[in-house]
C-alpha atoms as a PDB file:
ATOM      1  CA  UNK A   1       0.000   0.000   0.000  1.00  0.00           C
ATOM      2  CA  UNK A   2       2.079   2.714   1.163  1.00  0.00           C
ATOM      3  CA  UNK A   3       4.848   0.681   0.903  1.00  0.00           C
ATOM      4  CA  UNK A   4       5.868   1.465  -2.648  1.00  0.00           C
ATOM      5  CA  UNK A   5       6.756   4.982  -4.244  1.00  0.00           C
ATOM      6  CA  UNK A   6       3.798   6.203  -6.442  1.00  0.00           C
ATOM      7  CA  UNK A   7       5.009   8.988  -8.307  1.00  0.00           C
ATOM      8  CA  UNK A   8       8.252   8.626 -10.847  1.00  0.00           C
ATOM      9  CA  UNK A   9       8.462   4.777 -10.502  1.00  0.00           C
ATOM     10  CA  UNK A  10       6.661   1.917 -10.249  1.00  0.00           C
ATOM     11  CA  UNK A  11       5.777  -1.237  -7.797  1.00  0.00           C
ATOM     12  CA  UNK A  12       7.331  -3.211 -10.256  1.00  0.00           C
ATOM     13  CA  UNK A  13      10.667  -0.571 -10.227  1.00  0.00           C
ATOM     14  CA  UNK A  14      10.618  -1.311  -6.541  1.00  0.00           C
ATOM     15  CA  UNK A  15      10.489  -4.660  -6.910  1.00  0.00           C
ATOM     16  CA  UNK A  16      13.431  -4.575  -9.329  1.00  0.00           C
ATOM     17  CA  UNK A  17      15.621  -2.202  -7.275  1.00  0.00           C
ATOM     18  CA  UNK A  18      15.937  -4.888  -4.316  1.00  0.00           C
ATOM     19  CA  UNK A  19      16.167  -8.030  -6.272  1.00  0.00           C
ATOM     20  CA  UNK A  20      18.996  -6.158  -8.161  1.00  0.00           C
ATOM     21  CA  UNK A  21      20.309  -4.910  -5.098  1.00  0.00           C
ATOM     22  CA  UNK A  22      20.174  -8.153  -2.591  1.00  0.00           C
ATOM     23  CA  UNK A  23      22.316 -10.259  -5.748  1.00  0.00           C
ATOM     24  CA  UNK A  24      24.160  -7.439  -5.694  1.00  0.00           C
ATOM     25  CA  UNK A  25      25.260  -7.883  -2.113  1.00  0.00           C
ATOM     26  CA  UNK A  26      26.688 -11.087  -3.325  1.00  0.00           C
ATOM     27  CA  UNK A  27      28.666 -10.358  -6.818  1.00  0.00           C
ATOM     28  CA  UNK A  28      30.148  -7.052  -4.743  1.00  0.00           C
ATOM     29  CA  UNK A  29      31.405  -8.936  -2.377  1.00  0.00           C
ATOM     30  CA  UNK A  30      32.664 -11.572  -5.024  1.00  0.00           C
ATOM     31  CA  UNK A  31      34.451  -9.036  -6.749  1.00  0.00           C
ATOM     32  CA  UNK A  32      35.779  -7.022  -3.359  1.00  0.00           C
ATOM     33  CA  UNK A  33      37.995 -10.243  -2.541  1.00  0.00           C
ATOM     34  CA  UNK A  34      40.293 -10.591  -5.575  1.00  0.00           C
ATOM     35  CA  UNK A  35      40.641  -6.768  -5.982  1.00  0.00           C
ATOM     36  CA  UNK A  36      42.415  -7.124  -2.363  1.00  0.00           C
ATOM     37  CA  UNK A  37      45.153  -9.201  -4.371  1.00  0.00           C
ATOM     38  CA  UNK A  38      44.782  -7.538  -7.784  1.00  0.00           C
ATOM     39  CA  UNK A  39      47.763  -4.907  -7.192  1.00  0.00           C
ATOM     40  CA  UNK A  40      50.232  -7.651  -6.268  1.00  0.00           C
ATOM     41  CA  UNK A  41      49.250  -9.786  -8.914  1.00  0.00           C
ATOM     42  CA  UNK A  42      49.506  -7.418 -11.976  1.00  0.00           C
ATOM     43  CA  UNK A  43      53.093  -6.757 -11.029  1.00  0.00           C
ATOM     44  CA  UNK A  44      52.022  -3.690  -9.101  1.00  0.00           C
ATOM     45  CA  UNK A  45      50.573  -2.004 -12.270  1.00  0.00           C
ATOM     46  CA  UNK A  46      49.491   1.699 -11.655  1.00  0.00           C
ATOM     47  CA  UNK A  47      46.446   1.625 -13.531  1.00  0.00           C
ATOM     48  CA  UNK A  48      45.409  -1.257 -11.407  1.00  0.00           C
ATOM     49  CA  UNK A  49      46.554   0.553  -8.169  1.00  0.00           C
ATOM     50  CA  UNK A  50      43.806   3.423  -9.146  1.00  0.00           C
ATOM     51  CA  UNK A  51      41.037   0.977  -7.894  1.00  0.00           C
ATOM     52  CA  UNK A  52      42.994  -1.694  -5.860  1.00  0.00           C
ATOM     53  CA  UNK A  53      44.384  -1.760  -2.395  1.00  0.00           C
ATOM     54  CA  UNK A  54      48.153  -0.940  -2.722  1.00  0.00           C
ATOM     55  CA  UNK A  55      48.856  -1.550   1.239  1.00  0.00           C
ATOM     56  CA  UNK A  56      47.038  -2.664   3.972  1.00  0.00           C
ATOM     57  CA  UNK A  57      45.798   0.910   5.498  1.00  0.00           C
ATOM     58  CA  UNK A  58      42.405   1.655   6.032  1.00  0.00           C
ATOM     59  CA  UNK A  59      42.206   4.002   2.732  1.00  0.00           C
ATOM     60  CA  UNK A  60      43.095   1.622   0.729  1.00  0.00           C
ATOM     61  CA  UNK A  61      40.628  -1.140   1.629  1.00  0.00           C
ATOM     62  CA  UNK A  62      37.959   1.232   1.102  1.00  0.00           C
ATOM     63  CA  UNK A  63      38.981   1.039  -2.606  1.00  0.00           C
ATOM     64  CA  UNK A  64      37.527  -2.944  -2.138  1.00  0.00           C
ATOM     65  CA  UNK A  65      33.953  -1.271  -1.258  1.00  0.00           C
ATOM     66  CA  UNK A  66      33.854   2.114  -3.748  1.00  0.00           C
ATOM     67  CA  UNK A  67      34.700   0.276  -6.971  1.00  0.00           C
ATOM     68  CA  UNK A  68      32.630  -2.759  -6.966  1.00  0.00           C
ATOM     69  CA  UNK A  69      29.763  -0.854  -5.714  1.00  0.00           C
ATOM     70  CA  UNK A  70      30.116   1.586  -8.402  1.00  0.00           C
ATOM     71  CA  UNK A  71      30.234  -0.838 -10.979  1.00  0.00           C
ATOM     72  CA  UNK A  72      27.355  -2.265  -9.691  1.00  0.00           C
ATOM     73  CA  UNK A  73      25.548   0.676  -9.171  1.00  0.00           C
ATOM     74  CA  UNK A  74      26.156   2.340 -12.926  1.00  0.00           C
ATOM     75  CA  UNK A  75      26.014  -0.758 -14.639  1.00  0.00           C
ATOM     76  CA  UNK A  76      22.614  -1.520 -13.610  1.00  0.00           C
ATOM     77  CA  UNK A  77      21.336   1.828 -14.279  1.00  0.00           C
ATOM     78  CA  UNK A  78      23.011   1.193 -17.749  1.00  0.00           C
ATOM     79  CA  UNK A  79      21.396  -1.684 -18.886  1.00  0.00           C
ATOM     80  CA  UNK A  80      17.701  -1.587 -16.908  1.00  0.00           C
ATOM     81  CA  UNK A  81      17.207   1.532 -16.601  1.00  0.00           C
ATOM     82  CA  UNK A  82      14.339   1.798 -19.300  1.00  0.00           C
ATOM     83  CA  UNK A  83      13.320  -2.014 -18.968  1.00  0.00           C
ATOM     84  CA  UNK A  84      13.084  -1.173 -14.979  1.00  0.00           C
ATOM     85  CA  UNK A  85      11.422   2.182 -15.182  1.00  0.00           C
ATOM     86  CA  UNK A  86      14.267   3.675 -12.561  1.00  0.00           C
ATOM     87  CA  UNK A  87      14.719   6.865 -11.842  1.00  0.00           C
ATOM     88  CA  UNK A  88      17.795   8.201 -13.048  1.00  0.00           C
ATOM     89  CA  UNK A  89      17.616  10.702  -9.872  1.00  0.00           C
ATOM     90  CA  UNK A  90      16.162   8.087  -6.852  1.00  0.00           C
ATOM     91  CA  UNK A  91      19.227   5.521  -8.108  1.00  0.00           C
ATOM     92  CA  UNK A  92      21.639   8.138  -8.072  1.00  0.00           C
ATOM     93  CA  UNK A  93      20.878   9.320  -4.689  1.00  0.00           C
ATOM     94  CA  UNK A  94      20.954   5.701  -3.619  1.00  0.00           C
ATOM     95  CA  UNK A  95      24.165   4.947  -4.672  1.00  0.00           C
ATOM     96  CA  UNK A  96      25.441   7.861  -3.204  1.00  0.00           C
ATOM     97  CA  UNK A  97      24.344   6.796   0.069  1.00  0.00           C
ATOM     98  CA  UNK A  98      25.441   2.974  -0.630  1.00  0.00           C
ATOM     99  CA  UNK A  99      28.843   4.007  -1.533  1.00  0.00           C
ATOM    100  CA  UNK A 100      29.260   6.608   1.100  1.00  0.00           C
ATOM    101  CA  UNK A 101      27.799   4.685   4.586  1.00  0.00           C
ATOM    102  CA  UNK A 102      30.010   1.434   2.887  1.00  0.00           C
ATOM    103  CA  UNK A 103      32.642   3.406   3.195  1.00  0.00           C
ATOM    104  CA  UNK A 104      31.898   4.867   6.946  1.00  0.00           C
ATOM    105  CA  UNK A 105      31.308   1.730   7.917  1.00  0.00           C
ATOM    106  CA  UNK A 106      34.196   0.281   7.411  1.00  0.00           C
ATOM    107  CA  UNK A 107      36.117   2.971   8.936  1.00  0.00           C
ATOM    108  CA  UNK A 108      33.619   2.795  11.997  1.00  0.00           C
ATOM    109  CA  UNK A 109      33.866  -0.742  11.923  1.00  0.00           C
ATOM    110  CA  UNK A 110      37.893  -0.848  12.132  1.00  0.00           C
ATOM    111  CA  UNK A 111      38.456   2.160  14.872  1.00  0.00           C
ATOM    112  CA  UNK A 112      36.084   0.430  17.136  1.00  0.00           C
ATOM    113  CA  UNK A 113      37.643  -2.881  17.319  1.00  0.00           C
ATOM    114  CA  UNK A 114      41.240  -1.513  16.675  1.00  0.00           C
ATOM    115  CA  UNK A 115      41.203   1.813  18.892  1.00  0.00           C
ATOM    116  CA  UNK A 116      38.384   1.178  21.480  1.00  0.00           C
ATOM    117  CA  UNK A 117      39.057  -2.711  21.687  1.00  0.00           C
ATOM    118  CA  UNK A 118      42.710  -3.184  20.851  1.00  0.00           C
ATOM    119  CA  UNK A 119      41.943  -5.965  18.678  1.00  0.00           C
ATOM    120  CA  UNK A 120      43.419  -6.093  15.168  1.00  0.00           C
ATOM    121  CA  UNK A 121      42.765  -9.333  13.640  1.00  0.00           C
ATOM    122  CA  UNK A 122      42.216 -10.690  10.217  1.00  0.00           C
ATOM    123  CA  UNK A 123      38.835 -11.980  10.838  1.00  0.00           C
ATOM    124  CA  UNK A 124      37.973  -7.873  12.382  1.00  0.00           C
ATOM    125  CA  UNK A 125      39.399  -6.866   8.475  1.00  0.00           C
ATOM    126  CA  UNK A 126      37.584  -9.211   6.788  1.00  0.00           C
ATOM    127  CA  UNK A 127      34.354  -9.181   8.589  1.00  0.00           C
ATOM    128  CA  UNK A 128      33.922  -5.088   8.054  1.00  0.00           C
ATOM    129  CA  UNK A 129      32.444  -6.112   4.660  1.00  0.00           C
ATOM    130  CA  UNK A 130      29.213  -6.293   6.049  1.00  0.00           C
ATOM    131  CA  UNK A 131      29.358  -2.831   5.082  1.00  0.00           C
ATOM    132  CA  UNK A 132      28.236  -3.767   1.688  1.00  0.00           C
ATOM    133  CA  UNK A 133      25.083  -5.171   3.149  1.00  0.00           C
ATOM    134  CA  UNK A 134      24.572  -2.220   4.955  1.00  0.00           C
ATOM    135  CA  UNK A 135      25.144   0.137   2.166  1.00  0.00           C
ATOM    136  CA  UNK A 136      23.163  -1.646  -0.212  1.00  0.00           C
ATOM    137  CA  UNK A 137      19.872  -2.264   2.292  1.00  0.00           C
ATOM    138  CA  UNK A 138      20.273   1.180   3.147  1.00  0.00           C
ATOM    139  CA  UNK A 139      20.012   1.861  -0.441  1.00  0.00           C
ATOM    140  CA  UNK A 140      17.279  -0.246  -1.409  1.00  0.00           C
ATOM    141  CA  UNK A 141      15.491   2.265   1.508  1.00  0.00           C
ATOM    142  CA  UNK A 142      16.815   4.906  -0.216  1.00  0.00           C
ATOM    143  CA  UNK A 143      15.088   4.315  -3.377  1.00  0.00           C
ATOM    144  CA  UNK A 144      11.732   3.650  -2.061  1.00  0.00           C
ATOM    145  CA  UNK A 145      11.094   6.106   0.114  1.00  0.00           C
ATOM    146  CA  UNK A 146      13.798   8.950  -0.455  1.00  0.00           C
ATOM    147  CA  UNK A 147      11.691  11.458  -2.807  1.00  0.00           C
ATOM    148  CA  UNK A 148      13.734  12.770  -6.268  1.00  0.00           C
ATOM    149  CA  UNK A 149      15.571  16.156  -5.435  1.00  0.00           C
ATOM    150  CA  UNK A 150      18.405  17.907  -6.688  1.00  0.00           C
ATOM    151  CA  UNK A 151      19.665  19.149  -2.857  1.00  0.00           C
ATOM    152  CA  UNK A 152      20.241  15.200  -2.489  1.00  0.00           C
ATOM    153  CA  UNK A 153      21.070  14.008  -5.630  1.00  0.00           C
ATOM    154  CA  UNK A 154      24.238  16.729  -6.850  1.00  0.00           C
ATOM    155  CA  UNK A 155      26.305  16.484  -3.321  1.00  0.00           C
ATOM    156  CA  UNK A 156      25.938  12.776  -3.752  1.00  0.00           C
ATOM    157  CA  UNK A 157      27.205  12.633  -7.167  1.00  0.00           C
ATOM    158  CA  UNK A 158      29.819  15.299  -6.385  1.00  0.00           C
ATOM    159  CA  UNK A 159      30.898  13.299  -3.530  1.00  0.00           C
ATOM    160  CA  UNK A 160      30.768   9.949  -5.841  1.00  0.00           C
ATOM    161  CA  UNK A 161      33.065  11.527  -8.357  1.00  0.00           C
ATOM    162  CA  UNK A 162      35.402  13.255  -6.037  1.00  0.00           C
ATOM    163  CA  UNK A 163      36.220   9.829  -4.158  1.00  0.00           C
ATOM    164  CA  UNK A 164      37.115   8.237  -7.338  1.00  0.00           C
ATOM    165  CA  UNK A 165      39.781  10.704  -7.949  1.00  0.00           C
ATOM    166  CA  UNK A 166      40.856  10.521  -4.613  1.00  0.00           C
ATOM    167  CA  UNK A 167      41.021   6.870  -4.351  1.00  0.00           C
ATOM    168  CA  UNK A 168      43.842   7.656  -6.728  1.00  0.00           C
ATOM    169  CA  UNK A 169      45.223  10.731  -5.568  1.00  0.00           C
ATOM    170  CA  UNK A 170      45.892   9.433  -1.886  1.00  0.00           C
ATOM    171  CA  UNK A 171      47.635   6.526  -3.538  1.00  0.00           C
ATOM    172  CA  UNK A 172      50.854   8.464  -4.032  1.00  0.00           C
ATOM    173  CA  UNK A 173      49.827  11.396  -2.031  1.00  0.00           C
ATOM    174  CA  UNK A 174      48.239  10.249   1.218  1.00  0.00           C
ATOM    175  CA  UNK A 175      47.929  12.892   4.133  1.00  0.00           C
ATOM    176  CA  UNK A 176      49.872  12.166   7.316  1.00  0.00           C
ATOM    177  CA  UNK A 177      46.807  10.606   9.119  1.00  0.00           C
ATOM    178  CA  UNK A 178      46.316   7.152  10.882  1.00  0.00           C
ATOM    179  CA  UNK A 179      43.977   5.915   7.727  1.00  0.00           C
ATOM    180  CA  UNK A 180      46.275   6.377   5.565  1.00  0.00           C
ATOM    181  CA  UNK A 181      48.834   4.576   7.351  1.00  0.00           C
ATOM    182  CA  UNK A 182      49.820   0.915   6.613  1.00  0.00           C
ATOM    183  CA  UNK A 183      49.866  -0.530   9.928  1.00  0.00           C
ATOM    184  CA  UNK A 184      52.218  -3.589   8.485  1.00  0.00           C
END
């Protein structure tokens, strides 16, 4: 009943968004594994060090969230858009906020077990990927209730674009702060 959005999409755009989005819980976090490796295996290729992890700091492994989930996010959009009557501005402003609280999470997610807990353990690193199910039910949210508006959708995308060149920026030219740091 109220449970869907009425105007500028559809029950069956709803529908779409979390189907797409719950599988793409999954193939994110299928493609977030290798990328961990993918610098070290290309022979430490720059191009690949634009979207892969270079060291172990916390900067880097958000690389593991932003990239999948943007592929995700824009490919869909891509090829369903019309099929899927989406809304190019509701699936915009939800992958802003995917992308984005991924990313805090993971952050959160390592400070509190590493600086409040003094815990750093593999299983801590590996198990702050839930913050792809977080981003991406927050998301599917997002989309169905969040109405269309510029004042949401433009700092999203400006904040999309700007960590992409940042991801590669902070590569080669990370600021002297603890998440930048390689703690090995």
């Amino acid at each position: 009943m109220g449970m869907y959005i009425r105007s500028e999409g559809t029950e069956y755009s709803v529908r779409f968004v979390r189907v797409y989005h719950f599988i793409g819980i999954f193939l994110i976090l299928l493609i977030a594994g290798p990328l961990h490796f993918a610098y070290e295996w290309s022979g430490e290729n720059f191009f690949v060090s634009l979207v892969a992890p270079v060291n172990e700091s916390i900067w880097e492994h958000l690389k593991m969230v932003y990239w999948p989930t943007l592929l995700w996010w824009v490919l869909g959009y891509a090829l369903f858009r019309r099929r899927s009557r989406l809304s190019g501005m509701r699936w915009g402003q939800s992958m802003a906020v995917s992308i984005i609280f991924g990313m805090l999470v993971i952050v959160l997610w390592y400070y509190t077990w590493a600086g409040a807990f003094a815990i750093e353990a593999s299983w801590i690193n590996f198990s702050s990927m839930v913050s792809v199910v977080i981003g991406q039910l927050l998301a599917i949210h997002v989309y169905r209730v969040a109405k269309p508006r510029w004042v949401y959708f433009v700092p999203g995308m400006i904040i999309v674009v700007s960590l992409a060149f940042m991801s590669g920026f902070f590569t080669y030219y990370p600021p002297a702060l603890p998440m930048f740091v390689s703690p090995y």
